[in-house]
C-alpha atoms as a PDB file:
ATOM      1  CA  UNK A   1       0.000   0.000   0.000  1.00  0.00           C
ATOM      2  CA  UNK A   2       1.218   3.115  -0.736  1.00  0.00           C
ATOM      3  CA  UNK A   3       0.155   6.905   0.317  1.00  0.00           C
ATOM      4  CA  UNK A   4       0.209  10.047  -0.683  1.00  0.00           C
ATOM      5  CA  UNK A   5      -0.879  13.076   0.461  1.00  0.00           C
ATOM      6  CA  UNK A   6      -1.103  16.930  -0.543  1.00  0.00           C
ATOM      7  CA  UNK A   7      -2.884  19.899   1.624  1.00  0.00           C
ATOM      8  CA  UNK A   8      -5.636  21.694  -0.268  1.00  0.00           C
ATOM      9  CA  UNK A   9      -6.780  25.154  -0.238  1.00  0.00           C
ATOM     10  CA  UNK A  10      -6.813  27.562   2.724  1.00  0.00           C
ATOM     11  CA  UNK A  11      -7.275  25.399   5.326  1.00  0.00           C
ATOM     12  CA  UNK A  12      -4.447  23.465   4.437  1.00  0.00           C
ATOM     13  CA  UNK A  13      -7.215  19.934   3.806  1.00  0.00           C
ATOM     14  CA  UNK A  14      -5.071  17.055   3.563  1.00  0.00           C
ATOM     15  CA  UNK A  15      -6.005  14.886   0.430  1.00  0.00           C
ATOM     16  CA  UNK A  16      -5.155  11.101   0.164  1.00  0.00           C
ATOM     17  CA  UNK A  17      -4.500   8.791  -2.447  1.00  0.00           C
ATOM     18  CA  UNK A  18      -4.052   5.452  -1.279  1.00  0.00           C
ATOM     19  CA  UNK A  19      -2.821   2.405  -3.704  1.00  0.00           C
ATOM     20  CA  UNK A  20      -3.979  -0.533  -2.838  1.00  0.00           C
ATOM     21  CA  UNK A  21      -3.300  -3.911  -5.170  1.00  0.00           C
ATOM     22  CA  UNK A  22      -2.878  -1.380  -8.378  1.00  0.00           C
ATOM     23  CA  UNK A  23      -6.236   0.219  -6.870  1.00  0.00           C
ATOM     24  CA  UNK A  24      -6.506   4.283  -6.434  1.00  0.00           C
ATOM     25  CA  UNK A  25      -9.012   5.458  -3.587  1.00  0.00           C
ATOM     26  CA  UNK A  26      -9.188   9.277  -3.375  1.00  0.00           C
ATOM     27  CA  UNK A  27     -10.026  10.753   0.116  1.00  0.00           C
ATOM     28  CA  UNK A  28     -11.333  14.353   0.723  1.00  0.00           C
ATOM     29  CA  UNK A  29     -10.645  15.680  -2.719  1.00  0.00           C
ATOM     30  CA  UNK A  30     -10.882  19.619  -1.174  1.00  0.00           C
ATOM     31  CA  UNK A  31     -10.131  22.962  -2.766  1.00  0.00           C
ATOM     32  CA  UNK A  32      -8.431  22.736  -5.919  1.00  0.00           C
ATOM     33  CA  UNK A  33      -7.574  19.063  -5.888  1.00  0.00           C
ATOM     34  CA  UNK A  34      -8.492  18.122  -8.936  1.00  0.00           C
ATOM     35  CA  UNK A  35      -5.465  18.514 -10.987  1.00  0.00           C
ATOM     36  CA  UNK A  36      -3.213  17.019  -8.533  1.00  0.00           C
ATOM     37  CA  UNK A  37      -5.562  13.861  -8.334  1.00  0.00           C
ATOM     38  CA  UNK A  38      -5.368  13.058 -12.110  1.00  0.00           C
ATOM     39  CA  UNK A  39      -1.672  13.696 -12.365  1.00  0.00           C
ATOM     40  CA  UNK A  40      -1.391  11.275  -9.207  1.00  0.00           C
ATOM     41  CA  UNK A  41      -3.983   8.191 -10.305  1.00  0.00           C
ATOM     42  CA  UNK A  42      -3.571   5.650 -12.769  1.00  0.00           C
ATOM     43  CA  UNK A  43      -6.359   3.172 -11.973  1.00  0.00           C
ATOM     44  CA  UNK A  44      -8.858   4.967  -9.694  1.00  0.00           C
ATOM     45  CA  UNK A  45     -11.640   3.366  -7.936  1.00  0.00           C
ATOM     46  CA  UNK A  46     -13.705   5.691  -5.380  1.00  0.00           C
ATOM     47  CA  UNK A  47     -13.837   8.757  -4.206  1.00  0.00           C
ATOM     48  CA  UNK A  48     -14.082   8.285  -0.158  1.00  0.00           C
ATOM     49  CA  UNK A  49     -15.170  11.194   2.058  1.00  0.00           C
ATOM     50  CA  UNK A  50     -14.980  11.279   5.858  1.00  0.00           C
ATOM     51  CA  UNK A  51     -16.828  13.766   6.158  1.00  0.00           C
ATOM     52  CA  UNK A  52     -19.206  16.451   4.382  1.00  0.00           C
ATOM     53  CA  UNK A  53     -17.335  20.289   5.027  1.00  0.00           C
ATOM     54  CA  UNK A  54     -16.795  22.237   2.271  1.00  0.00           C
ATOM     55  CA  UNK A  55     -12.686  21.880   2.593  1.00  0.00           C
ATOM     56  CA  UNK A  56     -13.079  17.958   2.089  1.00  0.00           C
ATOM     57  CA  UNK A  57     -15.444  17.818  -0.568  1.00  0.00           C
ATOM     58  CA  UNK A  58     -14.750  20.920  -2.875  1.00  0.00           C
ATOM     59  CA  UNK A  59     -13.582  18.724  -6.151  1.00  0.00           C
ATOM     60  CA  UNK A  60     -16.370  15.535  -5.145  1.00  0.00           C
ATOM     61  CA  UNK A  61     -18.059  16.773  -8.184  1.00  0.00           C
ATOM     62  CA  UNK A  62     -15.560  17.096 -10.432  1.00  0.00           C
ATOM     63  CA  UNK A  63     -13.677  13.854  -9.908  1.00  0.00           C
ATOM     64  CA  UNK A  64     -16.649  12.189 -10.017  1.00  0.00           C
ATOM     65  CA  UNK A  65     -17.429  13.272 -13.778  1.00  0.00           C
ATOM     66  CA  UNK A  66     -13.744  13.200 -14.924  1.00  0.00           C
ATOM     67  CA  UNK A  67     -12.618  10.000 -13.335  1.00  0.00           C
ATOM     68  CA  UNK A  68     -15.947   8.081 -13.848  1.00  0.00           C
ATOM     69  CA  UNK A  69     -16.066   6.592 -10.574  1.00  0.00           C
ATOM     70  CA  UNK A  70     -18.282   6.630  -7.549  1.00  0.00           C
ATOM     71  CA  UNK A  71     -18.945   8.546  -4.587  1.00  0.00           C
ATOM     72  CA  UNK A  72     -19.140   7.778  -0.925  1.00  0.00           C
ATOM     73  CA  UNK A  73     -19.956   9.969   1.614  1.00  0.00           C
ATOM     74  CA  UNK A  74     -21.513   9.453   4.853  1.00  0.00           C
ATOM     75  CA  UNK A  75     -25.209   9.350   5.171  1.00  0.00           C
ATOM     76  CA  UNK A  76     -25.376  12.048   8.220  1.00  0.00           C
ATOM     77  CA  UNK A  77     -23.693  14.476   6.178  1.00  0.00           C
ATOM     78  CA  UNK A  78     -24.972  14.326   2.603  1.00  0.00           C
ATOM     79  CA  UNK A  79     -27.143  17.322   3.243  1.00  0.00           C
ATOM     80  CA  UNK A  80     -23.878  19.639   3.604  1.00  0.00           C
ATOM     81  CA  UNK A  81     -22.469  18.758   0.252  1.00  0.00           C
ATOM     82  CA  UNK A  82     -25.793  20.849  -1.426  1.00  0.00           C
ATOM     83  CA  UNK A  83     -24.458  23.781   0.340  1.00  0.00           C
ATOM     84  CA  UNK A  84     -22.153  25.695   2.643  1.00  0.00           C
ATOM     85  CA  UNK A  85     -23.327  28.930   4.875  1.00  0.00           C
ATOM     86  CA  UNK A  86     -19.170  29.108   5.240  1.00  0.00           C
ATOM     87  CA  UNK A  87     -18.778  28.533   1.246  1.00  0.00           C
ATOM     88  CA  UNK A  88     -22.004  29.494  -0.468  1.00  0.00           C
ATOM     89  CA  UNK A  89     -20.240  28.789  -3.679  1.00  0.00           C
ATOM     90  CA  UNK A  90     -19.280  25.043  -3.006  1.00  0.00           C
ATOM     91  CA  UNK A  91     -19.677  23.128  -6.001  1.00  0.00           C
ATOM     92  CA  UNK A  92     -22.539  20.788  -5.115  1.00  0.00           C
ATOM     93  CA  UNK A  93     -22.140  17.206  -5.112  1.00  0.00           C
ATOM     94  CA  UNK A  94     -24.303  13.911  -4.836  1.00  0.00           C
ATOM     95  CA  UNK A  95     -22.975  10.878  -3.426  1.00  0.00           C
ATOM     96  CA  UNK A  96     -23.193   7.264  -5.258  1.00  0.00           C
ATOM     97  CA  UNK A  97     -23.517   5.592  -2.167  1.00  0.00           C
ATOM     98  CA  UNK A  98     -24.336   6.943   1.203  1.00  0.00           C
ATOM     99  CA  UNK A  99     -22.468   5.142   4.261  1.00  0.00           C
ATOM    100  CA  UNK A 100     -24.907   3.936   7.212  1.00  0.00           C
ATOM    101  CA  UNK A 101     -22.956   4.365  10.101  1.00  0.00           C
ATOM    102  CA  UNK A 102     -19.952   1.639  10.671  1.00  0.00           C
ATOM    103  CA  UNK A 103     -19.746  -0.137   7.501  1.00  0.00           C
ATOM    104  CA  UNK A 104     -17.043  -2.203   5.523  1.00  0.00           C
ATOM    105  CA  UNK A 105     -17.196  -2.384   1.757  1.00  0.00           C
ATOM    106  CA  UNK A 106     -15.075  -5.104  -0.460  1.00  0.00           C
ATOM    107  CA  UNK A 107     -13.663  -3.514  -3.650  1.00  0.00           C
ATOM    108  CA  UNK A 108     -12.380  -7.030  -5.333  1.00  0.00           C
ATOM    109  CA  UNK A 109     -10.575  -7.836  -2.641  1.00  0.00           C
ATOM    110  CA  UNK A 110      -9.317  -4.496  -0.830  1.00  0.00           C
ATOM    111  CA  UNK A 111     -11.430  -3.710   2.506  1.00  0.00           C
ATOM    112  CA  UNK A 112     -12.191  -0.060   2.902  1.00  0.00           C
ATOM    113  CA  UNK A 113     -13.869   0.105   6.740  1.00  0.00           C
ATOM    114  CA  UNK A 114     -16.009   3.161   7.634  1.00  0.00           C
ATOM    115  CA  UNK A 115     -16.252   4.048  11.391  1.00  0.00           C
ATOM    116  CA  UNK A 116     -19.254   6.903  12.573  1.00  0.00           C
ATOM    117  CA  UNK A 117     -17.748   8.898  15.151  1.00  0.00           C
ATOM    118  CA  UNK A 118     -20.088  11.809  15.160  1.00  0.00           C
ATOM    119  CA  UNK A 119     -19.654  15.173  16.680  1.00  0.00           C
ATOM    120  CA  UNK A 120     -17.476  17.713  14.801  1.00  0.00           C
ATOM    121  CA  UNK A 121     -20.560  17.061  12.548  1.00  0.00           C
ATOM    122  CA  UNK A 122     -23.252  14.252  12.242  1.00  0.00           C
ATOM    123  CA  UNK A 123     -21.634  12.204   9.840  1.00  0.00           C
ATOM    124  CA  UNK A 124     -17.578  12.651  10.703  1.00  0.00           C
ATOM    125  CA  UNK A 125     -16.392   9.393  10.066  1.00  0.00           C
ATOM    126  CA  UNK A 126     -12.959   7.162  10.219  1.00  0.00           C
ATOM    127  CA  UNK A 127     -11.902   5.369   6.988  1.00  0.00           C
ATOM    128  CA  UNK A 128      -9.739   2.414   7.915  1.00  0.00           C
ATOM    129  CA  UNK A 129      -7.483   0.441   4.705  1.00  0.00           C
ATOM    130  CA  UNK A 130      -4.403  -1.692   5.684  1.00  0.00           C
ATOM    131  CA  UNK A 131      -2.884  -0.308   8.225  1.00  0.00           C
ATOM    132  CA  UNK A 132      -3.784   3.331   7.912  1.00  0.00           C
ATOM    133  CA  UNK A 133      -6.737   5.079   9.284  1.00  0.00           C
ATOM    134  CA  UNK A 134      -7.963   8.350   7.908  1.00  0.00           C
ATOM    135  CA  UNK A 135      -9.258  10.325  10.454  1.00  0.00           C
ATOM    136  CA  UNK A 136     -10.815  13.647   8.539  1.00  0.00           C
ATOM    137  CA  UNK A 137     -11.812  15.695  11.198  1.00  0.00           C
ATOM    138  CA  UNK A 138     -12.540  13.581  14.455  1.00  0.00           C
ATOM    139  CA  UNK A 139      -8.896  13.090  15.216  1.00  0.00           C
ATOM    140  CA  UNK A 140      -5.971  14.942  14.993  1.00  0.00           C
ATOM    141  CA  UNK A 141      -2.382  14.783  16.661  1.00  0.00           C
ATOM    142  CA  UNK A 142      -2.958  15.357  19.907  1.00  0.00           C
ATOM    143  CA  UNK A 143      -6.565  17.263  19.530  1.00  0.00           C
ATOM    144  CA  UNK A 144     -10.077  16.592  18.241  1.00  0.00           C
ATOM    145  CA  UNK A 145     -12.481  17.992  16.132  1.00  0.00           C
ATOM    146  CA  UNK A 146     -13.968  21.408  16.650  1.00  0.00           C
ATOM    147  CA  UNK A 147     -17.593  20.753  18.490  1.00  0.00           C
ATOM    148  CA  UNK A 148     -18.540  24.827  18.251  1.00  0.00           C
ATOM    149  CA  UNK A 149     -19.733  24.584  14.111  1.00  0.00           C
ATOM    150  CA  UNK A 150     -23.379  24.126  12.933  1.00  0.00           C
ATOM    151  CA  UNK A 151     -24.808  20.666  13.279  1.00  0.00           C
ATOM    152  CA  UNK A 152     -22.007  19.428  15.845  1.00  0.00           C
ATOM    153  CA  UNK A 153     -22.336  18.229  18.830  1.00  0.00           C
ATOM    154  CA  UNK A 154     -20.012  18.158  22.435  1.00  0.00           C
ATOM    155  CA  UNK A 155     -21.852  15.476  23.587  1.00  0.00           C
ATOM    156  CA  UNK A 156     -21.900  12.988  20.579  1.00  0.00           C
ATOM    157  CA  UNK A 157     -18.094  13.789  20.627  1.00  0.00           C
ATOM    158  CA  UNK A 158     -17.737  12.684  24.257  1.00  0.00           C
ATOM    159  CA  UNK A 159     -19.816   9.174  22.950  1.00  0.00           C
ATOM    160  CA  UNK A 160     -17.605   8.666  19.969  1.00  0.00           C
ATOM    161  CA  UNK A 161     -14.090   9.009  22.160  1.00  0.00           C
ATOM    162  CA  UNK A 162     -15.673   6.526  24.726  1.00  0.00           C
ATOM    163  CA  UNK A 163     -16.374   4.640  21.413  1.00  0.00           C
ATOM    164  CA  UNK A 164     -12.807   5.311  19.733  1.00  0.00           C
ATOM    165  CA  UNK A 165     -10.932   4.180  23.234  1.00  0.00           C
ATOM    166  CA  UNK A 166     -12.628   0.486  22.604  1.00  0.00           C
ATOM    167  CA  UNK A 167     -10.252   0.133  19.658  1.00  0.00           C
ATOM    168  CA  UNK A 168      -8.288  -2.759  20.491  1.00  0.00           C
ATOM    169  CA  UNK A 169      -5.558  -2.445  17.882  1.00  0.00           C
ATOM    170  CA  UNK A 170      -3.092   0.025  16.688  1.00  0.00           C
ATOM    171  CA  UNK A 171      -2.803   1.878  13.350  1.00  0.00           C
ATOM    172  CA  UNK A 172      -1.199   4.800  11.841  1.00  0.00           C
ATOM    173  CA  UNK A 173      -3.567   7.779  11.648  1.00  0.00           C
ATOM    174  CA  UNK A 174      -3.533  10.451   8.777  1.00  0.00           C
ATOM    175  CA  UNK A 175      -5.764  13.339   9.566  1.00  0.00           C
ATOM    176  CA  UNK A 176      -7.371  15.978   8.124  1.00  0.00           C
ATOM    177  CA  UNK A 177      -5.548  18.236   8.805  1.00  0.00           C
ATOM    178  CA  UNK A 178      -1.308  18.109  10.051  1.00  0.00           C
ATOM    179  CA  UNK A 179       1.058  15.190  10.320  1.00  0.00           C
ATOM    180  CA  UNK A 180      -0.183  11.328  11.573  1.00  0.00           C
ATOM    181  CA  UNK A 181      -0.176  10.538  14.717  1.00  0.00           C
ATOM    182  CA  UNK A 182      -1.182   6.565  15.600  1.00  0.00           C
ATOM    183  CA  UNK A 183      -4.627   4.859  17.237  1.00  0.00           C
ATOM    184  CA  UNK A 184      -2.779   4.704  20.784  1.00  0.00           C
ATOM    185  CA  UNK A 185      -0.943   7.507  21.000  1.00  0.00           C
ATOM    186  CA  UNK A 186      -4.624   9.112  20.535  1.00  0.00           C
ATOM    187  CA  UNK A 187      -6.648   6.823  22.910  1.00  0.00           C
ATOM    188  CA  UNK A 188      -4.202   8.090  25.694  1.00  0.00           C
ATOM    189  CA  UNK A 189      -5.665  11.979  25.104  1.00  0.00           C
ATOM    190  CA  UNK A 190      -8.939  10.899  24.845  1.00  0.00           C
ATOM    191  CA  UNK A 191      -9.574  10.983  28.617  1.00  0.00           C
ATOM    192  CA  UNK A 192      -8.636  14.645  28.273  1.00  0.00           C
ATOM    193  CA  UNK A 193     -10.704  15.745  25.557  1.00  0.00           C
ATOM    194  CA  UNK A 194     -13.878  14.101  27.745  1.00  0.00           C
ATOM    195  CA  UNK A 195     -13.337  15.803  30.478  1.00  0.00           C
ATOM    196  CA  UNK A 196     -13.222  19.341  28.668  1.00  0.00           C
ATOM    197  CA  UNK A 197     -16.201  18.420  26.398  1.00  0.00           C
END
């Protein structure tokens, strides 16, 4: 498996390509990211969001008609990809297939694990492929998703670190935003972030 990654637009939005088996999964294609994509793909498969904020889903669209392939986005937060109060001029995009809360799909062979963790906004979501998770906005080095934005929610944050802490194995972790950081090395802060919530 390989990875590669490029920040996007003002808010610095990383977007992922991961290679899997000669297989190209996009994730969070944000501002401007469509150029980079195609010069970076060769066989791609989906287009993965972990979320639904303008930053992570600016090129959706766009990749979708270019590349030909589908869309998946989480079911809580399809309604934000119509339209941003932030960003009214977000491209609008429509998802292929929405994602129903944890949910593992089987592209010939190459597992591609969704995990709800709700709170920065209904939908936020994990997206776990080998051994990399990609975190969008739930989990960062050391910190956690902003709870103060429209449709969030402190206390379905607090619920989805008690949920997060459960994880019984380690993986790297590639957030939206920054360097990784790793499953473990995050369950220790979580603790923390409760008690602030």
């Amino acid at each position: 498996m390989t990875i590669k990654v490029q920040p996007m637009g003002p808010y610095q939005t990383n977007c992922y390509i991961v290679t899997v088996d000669g297989k190209d999964f996009i994730i969070d294609p944000g501002v401007d990211a469509t150029q980079w994509v195609k010069e970076n793909v060769t066989n791609p498969v989906a287009i993965l969001n972990t979320h639904g904020h303008f930053d992570h889903v600016w090129s959706n669209a766009q990749l979708q008609k270019e590349l030909g392939v589908k869309l998946y986005t989480p079911q809580g937060d399809v309604m934000l990809l119509q339209g941003s109060g932030w960003m009214p001029d977000l491209p609008p995009s429509t998802p292929d297939v929405e994602i129903v809360g944890d949910e593992e799909l089987d592209f010939d062979g190459v597992k591609v694990k969704f995990r709800h963790f709700p709170g920065h906004c209904p939908g936020c979501s994990t997206i776990e492929i080998g051994d990399a998770m990609f975190s969008g906005d739930f989990i960062f080095e050391r910190s956690i998703g902003r709870t103060d934005f429209p449709y969030s929610s402190p206390e379905d944050m607090k619920k989805s670190l008690e949920k997060f802490k459960q994880i019984d194995y380690d993986k790297t972790v590639y957030p939206g935003h920054g360097g990784t950081t790793t499953i473990k090395q995050e369950q220790k802060n979580s603790d923390y972030w409760i008690s602030i919530l």
